[in-house]
PDB file of N, CA and C in Angstrom:
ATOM      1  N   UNK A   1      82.936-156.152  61.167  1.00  0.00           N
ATOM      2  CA  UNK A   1      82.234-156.583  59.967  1.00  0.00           C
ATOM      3  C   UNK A   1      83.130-157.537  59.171  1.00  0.00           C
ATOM      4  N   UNK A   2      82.586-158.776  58.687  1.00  0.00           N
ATOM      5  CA  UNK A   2      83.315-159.792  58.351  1.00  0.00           C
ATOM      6  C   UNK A   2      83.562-159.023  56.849  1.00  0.00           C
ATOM      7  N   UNK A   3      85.034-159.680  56.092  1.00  0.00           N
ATOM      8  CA  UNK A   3      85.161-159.573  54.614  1.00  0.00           C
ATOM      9  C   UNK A   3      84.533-160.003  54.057  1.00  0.00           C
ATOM     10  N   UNK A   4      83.446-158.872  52.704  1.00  0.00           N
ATOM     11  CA  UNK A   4      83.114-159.205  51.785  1.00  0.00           C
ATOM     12  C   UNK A   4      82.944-160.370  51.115  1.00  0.00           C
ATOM     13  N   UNK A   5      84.201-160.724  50.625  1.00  0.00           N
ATOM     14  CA  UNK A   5      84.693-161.757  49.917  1.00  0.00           C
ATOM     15  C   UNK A   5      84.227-163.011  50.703  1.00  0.00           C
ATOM     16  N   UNK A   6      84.002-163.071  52.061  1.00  0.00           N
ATOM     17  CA  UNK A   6      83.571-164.342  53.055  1.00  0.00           C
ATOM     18  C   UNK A   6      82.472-165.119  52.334  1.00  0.00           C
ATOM     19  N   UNK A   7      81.677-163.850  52.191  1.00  0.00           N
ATOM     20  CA  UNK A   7      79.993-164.389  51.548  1.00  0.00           C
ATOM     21  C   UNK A   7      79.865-164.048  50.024  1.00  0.00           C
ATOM     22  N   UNK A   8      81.019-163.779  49.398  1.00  0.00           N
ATOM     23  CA  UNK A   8      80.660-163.466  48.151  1.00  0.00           C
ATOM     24  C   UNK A   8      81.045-164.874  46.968  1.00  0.00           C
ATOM     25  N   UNK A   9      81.776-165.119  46.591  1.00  0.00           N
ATOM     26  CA  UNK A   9      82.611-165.992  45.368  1.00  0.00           C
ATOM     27  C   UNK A   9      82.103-165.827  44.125  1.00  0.00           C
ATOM     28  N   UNK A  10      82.052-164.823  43.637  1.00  0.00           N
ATOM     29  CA  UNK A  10      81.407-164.388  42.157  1.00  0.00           C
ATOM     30  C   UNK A  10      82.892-164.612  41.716  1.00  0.00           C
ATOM     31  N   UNK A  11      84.144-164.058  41.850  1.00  0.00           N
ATOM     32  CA  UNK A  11      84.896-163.917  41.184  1.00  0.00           C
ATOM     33  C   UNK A  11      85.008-165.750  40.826  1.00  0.00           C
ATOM     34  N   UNK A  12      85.186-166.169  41.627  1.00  0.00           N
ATOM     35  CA  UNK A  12      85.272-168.060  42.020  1.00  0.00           C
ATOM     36  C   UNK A  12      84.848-168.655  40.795  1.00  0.00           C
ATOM     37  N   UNK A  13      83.244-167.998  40.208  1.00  0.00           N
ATOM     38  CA  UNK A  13      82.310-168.724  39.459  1.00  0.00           C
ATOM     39  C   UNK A  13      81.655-167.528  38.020  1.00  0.00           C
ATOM     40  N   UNK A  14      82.985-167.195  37.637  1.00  0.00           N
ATOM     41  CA  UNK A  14      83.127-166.217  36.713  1.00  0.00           C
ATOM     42  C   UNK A  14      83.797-165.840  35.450  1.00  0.00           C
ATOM     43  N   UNK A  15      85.071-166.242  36.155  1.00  0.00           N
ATOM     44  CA  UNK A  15      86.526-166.447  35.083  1.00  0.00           C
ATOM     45  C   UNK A  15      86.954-167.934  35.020  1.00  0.00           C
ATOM     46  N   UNK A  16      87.342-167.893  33.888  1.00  0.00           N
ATOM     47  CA  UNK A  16      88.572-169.231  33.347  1.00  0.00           C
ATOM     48  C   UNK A  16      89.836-168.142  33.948  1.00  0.00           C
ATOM     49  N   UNK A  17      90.728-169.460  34.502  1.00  0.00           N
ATOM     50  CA  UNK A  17      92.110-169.192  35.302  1.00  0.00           C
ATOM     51  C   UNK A  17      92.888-169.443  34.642  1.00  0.00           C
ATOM     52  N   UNK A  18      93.669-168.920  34.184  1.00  0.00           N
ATOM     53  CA  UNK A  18      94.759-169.716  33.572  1.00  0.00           C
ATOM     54  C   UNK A  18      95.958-168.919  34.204  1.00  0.00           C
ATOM     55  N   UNK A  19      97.175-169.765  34.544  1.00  0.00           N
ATOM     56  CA  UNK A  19      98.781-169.227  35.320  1.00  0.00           C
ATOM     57  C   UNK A  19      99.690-170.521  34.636  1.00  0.00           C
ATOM     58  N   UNK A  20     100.568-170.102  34.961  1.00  0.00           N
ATOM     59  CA  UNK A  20     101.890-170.789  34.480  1.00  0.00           C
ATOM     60  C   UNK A  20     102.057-171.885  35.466  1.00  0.00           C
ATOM     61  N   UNK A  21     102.401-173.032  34.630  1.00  0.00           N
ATOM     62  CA  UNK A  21     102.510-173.865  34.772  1.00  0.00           C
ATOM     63  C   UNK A  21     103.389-174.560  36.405  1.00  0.00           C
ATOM     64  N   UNK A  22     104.728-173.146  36.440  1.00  0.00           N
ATOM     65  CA  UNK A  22     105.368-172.883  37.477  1.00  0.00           C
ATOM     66  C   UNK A  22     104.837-173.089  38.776  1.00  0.00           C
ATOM     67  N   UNK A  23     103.572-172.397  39.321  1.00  0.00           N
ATOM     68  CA  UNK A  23     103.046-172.249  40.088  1.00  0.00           C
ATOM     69  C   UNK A  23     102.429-173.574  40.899  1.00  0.00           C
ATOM     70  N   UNK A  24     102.332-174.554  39.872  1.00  0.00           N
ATOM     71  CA  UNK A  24     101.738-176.094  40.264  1.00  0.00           C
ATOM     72  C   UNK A  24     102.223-176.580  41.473  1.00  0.00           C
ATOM     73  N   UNK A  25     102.181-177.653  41.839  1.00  0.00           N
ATOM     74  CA  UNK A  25     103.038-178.386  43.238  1.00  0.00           C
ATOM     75  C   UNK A  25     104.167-179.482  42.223  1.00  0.00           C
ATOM     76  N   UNK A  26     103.763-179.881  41.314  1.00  0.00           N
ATOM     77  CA  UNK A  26     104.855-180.970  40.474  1.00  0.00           C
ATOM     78  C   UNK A  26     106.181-179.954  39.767  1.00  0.00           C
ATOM     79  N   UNK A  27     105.333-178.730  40.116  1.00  0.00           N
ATOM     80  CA  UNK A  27     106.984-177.561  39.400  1.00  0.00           C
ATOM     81  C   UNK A  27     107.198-176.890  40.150  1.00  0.00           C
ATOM     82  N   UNK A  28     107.222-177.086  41.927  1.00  0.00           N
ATOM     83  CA  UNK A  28     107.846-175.956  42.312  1.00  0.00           C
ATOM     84  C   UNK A  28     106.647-175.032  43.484  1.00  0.00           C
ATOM     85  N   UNK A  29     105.321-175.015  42.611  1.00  0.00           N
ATOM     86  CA  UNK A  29     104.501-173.993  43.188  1.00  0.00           C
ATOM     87  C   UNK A  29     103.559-174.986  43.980  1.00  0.00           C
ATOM     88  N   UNK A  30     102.523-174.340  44.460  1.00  0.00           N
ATOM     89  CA  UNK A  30     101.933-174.385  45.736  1.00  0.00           C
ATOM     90  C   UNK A  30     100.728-174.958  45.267  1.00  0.00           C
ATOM     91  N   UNK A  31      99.942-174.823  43.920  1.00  0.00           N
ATOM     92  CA  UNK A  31      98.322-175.255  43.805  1.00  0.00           C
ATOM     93  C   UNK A  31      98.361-176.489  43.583  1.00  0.00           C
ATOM     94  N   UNK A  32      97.585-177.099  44.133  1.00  0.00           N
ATOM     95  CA  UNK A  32      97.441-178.328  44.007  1.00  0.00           C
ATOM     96  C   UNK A  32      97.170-179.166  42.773  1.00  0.00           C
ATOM     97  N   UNK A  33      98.172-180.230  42.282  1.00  0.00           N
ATOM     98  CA  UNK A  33      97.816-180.679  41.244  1.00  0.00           C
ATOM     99  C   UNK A  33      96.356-181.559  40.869  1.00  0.00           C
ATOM    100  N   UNK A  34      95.998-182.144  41.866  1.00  0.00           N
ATOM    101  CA  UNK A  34      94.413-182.503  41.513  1.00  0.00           C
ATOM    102  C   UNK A  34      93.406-181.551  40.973  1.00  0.00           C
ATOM    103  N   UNK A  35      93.475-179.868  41.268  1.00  0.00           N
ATOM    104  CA  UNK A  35      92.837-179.026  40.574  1.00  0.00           C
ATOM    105  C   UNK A  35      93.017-178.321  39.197  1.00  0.00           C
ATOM    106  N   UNK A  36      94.299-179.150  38.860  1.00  0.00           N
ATOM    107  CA  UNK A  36      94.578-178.186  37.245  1.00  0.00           C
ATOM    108  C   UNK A  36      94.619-179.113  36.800  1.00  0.00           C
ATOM    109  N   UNK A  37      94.378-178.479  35.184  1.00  0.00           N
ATOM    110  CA  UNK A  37      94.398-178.898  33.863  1.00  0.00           C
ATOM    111  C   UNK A  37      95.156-177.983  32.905  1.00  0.00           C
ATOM    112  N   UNK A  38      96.086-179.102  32.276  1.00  0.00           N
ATOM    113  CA  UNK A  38      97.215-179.102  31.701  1.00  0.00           C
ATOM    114  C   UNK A  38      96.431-178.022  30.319  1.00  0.00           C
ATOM    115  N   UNK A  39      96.862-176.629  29.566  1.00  0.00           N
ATOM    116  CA  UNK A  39      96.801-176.318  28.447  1.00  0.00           C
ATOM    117  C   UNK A  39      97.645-176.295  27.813  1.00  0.00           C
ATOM    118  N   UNK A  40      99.135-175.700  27.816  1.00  0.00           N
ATOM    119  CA  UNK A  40     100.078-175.861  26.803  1.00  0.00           C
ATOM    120  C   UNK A  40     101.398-176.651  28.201  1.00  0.00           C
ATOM    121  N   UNK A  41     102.336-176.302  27.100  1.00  0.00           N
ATOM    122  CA  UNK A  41     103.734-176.908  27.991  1.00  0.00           C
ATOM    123  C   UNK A  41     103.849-176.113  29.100  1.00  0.00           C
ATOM    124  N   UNK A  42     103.250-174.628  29.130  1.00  0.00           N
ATOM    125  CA  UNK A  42     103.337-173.660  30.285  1.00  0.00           C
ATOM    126  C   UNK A  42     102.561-173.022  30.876  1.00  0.00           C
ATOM    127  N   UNK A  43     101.610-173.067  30.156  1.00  0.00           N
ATOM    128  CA  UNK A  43      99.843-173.244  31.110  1.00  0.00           C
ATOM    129  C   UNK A  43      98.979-174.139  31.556  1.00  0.00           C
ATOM    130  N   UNK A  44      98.562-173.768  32.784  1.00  0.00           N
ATOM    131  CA  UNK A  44      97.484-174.735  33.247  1.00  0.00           C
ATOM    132  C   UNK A  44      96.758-173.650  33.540  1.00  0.00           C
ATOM    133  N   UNK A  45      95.329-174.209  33.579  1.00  0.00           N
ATOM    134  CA  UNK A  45      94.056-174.004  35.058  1.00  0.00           C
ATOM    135  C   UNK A  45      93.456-174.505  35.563  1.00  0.00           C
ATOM    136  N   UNK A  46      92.990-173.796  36.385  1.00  0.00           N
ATOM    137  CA  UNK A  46      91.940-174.316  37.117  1.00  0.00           C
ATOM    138  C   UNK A  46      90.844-174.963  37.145  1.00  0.00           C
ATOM    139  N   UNK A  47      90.826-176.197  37.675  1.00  0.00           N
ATOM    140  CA  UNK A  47      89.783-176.764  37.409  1.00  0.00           C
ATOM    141  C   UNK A  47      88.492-176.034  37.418  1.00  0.00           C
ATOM    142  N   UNK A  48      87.654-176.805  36.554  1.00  0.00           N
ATOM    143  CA  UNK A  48      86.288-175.992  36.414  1.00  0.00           C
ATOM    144  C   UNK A  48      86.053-174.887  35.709  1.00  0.00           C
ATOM    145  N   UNK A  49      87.085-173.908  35.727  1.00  0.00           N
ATOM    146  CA  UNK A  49      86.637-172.324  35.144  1.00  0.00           C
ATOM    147  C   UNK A  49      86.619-172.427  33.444  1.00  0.00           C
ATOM    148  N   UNK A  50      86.496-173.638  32.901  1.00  0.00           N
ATOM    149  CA  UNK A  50      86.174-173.652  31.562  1.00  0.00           C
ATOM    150  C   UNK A  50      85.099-173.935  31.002  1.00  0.00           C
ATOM    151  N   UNK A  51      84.486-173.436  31.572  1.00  0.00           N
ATOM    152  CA  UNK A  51      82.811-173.986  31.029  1.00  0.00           C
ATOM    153  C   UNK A  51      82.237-172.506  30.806  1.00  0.00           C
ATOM    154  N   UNK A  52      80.712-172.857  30.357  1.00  0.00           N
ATOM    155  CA  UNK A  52      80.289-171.818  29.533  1.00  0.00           C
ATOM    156  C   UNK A  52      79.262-171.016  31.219  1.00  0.00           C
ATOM    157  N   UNK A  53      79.308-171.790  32.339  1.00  0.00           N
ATOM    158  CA  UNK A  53      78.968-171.330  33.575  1.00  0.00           C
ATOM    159  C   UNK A  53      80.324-172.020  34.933  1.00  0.00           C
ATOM    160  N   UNK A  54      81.323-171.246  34.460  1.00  0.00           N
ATOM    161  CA  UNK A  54      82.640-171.712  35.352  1.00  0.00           C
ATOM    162  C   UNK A  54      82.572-171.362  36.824  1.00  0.00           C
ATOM    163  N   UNK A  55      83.079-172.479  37.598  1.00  0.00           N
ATOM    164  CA  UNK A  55      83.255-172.586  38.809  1.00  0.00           C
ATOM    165  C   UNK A  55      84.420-173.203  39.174  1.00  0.00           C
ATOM    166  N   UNK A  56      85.170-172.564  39.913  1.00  0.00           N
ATOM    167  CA  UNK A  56      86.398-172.978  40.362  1.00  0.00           C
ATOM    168  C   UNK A  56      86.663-174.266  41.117  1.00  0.00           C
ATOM    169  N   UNK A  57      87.041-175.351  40.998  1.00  0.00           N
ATOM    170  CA  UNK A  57      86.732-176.465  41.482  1.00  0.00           C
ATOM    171  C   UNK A  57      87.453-176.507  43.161  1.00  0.00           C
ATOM    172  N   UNK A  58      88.192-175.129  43.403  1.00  0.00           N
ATOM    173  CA  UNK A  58      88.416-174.891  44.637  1.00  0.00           C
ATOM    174  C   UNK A  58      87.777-173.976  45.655  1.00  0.00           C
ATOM    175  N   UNK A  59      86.370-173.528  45.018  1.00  0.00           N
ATOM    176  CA  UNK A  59      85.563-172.690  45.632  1.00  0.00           C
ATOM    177  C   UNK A  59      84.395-173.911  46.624  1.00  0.00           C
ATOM    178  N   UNK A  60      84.240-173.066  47.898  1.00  0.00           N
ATOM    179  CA  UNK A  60      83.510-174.095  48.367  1.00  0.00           C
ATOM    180  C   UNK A  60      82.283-173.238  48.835  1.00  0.00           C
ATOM    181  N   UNK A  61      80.804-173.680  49.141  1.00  0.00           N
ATOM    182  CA  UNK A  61      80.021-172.997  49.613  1.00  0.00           C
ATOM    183  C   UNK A  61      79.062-172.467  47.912  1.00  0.00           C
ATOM    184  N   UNK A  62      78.002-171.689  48.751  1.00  0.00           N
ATOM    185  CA  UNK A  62      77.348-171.111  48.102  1.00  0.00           C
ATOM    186  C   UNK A  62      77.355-169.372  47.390  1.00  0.00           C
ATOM    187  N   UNK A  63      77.668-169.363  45.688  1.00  0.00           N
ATOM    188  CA  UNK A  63      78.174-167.750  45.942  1.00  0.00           C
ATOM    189  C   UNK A  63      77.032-166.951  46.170  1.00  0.00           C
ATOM    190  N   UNK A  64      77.787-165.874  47.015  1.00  0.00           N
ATOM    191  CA  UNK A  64      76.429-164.477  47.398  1.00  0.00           C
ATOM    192  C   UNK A  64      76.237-165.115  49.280  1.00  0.00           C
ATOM    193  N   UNK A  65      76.490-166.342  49.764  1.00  0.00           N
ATOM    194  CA  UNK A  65      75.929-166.669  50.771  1.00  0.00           C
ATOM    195  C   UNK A  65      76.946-166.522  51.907  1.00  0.00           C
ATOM    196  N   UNK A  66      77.452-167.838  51.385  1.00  0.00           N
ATOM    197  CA  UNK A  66      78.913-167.999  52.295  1.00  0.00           C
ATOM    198  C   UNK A  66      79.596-168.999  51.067  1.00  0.00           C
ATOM    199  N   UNK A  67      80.916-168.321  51.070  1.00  0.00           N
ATOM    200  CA  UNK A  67      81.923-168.690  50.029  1.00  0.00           C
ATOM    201  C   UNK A  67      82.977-168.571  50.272  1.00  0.00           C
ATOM    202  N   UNK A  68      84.211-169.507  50.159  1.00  0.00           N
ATOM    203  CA  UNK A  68      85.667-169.545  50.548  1.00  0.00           C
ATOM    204  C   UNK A  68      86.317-170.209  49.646  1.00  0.00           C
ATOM    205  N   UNK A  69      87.686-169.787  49.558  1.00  0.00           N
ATOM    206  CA  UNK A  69      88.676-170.842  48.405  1.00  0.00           C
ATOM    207  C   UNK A  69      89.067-171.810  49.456  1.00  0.00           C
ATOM    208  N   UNK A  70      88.797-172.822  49.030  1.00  0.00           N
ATOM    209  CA  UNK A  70      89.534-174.041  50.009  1.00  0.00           C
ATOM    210  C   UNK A  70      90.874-173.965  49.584  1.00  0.00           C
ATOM    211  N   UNK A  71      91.557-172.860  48.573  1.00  0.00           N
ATOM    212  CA  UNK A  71      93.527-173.320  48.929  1.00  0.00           C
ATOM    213  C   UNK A  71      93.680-171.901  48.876  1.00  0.00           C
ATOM    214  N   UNK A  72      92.981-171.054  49.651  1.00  0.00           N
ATOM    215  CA  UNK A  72      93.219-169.721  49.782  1.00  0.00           C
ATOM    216  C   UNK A  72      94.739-169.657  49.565  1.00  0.00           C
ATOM    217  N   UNK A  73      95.746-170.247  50.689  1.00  0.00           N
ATOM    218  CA  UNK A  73      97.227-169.957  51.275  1.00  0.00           C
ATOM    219  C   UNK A  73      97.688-170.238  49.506  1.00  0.00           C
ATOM    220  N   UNK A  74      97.224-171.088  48.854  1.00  0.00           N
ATOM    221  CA  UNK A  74      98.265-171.559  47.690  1.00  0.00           C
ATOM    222  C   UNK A  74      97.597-171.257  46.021  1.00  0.00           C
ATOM    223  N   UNK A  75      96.433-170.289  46.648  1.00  0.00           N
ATOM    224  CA  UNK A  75      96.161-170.074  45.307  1.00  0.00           C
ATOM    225  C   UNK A  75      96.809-169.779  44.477  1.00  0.00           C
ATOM    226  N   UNK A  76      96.392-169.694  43.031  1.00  0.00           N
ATOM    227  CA  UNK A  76      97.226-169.089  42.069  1.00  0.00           C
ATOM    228  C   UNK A  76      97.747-167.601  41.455  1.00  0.00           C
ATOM    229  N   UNK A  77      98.404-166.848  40.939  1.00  0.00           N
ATOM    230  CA  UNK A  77      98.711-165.724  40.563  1.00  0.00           C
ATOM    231  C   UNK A  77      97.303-164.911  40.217  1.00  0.00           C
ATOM    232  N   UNK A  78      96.694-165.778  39.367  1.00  0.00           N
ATOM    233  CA  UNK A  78      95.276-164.494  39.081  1.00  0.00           C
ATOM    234  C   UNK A  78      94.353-164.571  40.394  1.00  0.00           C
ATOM    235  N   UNK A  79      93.977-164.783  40.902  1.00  0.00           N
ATOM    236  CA  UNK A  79      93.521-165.241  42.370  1.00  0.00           C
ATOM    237  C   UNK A  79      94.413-164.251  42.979  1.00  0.00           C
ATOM    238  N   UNK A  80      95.051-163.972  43.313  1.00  0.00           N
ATOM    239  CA  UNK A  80      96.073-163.001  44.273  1.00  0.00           C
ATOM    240  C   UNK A  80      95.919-162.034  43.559  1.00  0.00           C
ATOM    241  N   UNK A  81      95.665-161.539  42.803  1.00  0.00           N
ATOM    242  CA  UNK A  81      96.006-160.219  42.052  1.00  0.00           C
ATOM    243  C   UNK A  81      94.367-159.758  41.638  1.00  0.00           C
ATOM    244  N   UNK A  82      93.711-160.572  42.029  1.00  0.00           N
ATOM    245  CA  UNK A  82      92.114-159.739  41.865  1.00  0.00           C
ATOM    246  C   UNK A  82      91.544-158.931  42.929  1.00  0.00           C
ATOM    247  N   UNK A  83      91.455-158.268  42.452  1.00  0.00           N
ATOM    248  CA  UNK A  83      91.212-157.204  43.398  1.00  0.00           C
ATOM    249  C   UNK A  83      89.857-156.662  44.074  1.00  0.00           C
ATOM    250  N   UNK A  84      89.717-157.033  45.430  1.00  0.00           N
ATOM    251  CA  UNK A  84      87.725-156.720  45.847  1.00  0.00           C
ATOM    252  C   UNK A  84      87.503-155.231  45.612  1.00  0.00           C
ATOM    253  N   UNK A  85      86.476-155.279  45.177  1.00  0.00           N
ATOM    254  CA  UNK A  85      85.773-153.325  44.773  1.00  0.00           C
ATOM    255  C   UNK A  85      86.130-153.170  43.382  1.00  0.00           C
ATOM    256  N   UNK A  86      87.582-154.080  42.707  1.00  0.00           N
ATOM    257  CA  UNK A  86      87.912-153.792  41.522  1.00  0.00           C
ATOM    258  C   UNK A  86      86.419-153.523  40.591  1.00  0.00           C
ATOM    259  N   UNK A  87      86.637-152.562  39.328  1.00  0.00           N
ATOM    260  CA  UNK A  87      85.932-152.919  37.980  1.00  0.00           C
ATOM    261  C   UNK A  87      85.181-154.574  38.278  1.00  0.00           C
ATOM    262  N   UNK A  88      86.054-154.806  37.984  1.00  0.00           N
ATOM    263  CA  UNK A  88      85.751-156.370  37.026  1.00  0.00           C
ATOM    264  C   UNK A  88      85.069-157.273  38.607  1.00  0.00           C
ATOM    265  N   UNK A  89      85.608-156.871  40.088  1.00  0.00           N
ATOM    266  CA  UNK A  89      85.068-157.548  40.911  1.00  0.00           C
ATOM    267  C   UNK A  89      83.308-157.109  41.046  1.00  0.00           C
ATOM    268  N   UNK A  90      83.032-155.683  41.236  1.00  0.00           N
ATOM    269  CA  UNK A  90      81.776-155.561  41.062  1.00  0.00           C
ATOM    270  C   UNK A  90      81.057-155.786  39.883  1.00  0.00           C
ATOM    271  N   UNK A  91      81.267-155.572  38.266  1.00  0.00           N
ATOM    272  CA  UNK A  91      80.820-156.398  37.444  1.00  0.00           C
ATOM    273  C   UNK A  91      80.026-157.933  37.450  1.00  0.00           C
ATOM    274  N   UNK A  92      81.072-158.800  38.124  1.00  0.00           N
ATOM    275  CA  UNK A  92      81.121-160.469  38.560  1.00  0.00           C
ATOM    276  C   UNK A  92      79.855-160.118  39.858  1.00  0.00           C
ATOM    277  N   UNK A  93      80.069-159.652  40.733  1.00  0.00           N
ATOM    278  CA  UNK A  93      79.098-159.580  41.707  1.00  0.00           C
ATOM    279  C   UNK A  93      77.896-158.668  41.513  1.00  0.00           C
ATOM    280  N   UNK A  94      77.801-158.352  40.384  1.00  0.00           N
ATOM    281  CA  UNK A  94      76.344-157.805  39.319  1.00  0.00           C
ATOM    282  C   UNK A  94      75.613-158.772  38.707  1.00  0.00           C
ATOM    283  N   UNK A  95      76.615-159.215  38.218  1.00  0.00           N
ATOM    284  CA  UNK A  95      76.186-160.541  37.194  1.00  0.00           C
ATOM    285  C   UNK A  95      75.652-161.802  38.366  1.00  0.00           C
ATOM    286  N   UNK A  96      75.830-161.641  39.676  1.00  0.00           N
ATOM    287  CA  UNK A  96      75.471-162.685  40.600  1.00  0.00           C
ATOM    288  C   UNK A  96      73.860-162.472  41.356  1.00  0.00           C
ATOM    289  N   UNK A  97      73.585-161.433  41.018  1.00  0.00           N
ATOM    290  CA  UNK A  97      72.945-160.733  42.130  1.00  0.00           C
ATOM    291  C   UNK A  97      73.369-160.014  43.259  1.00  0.00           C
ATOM    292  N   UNK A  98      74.436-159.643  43.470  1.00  0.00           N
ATOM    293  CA  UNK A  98      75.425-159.455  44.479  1.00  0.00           C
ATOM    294  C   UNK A  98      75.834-157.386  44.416  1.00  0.00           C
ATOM    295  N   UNK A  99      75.378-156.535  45.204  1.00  0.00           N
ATOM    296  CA  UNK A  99      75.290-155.260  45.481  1.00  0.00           C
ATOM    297  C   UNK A  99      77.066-154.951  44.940  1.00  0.00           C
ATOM    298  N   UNK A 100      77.054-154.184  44.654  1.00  0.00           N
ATOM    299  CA  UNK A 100      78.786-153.143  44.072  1.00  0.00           C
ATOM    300  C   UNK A 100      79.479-152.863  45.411  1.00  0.00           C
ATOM    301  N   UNK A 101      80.508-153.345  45.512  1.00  0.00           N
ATOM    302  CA  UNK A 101      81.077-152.793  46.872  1.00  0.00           C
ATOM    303  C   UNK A 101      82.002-151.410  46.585  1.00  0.00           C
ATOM    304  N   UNK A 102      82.196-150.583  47.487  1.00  0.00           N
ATOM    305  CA  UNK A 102      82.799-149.424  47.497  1.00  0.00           C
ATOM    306  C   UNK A 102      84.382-149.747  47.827  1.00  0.00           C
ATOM    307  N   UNK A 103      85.110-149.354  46.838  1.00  0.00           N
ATOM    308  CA  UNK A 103      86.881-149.550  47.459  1.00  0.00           C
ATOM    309  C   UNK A 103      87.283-148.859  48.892  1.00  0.00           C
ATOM    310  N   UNK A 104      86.640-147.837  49.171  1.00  0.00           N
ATOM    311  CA  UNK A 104      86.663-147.189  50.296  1.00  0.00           C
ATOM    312  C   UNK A 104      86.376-147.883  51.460  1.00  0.00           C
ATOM    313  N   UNK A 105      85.547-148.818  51.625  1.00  0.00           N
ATOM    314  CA  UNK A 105      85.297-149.535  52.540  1.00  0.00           C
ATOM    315  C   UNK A 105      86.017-150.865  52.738  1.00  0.00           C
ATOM    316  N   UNK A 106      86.857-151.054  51.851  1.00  0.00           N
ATOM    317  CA  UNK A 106      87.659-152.142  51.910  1.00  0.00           C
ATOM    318  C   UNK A 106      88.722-152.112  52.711  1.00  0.00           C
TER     319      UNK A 106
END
């Protein structure tokens, strides 16, 4: 059974991102600078997730269908640390139309 997350991207088209600036490719880190936007001297995010219906400008596909991060390998800190089955992941995949997944099955 393929991962969840394959066909899901609620989280993708849900949250504003914001990580340290560190993480970029011009300081060191791995996300690509064509997808962020500069907020202070030590934050950026992600493109897209600032709108009042945010989408990650590195999500590709349709969410609920088939959905993937196109910089999976270099995403950013909040991206790595979200967690599938979490609270807040089934919430996002409520708010999509998208069934509650069980942590157990993960």
């Amino acid at each position: 059974m393929p991962h969840p997350c394959l066909s899901c991207g609620a989280c993708c088209a849900s949250f504003r991102v914001d990580f340290s600036v560190y993480e970029s490719e011009e300081n060191g880190g791995r996300v690509p600078r064509g997808l962020i936007e500069p907020v202070t001297d030590f934050t950026c995010r992600m493109r897209g997730t600032d709108h009042a219906r945010p989408r990650c400008a590195a999500l590709t596909g349709k969410v609920g269908e088939q959905a993937a991060c196109g910089i999976y390998e270099w995403r950013p800190s909040p991206c790595r640390e979200f967690a599938a089955g979490s609270d807040a992941c089934n919430r996002v995949r409520l708010r999509h139309g998208l069934p509650a997944l069980e942590r157990g099955l993960l």
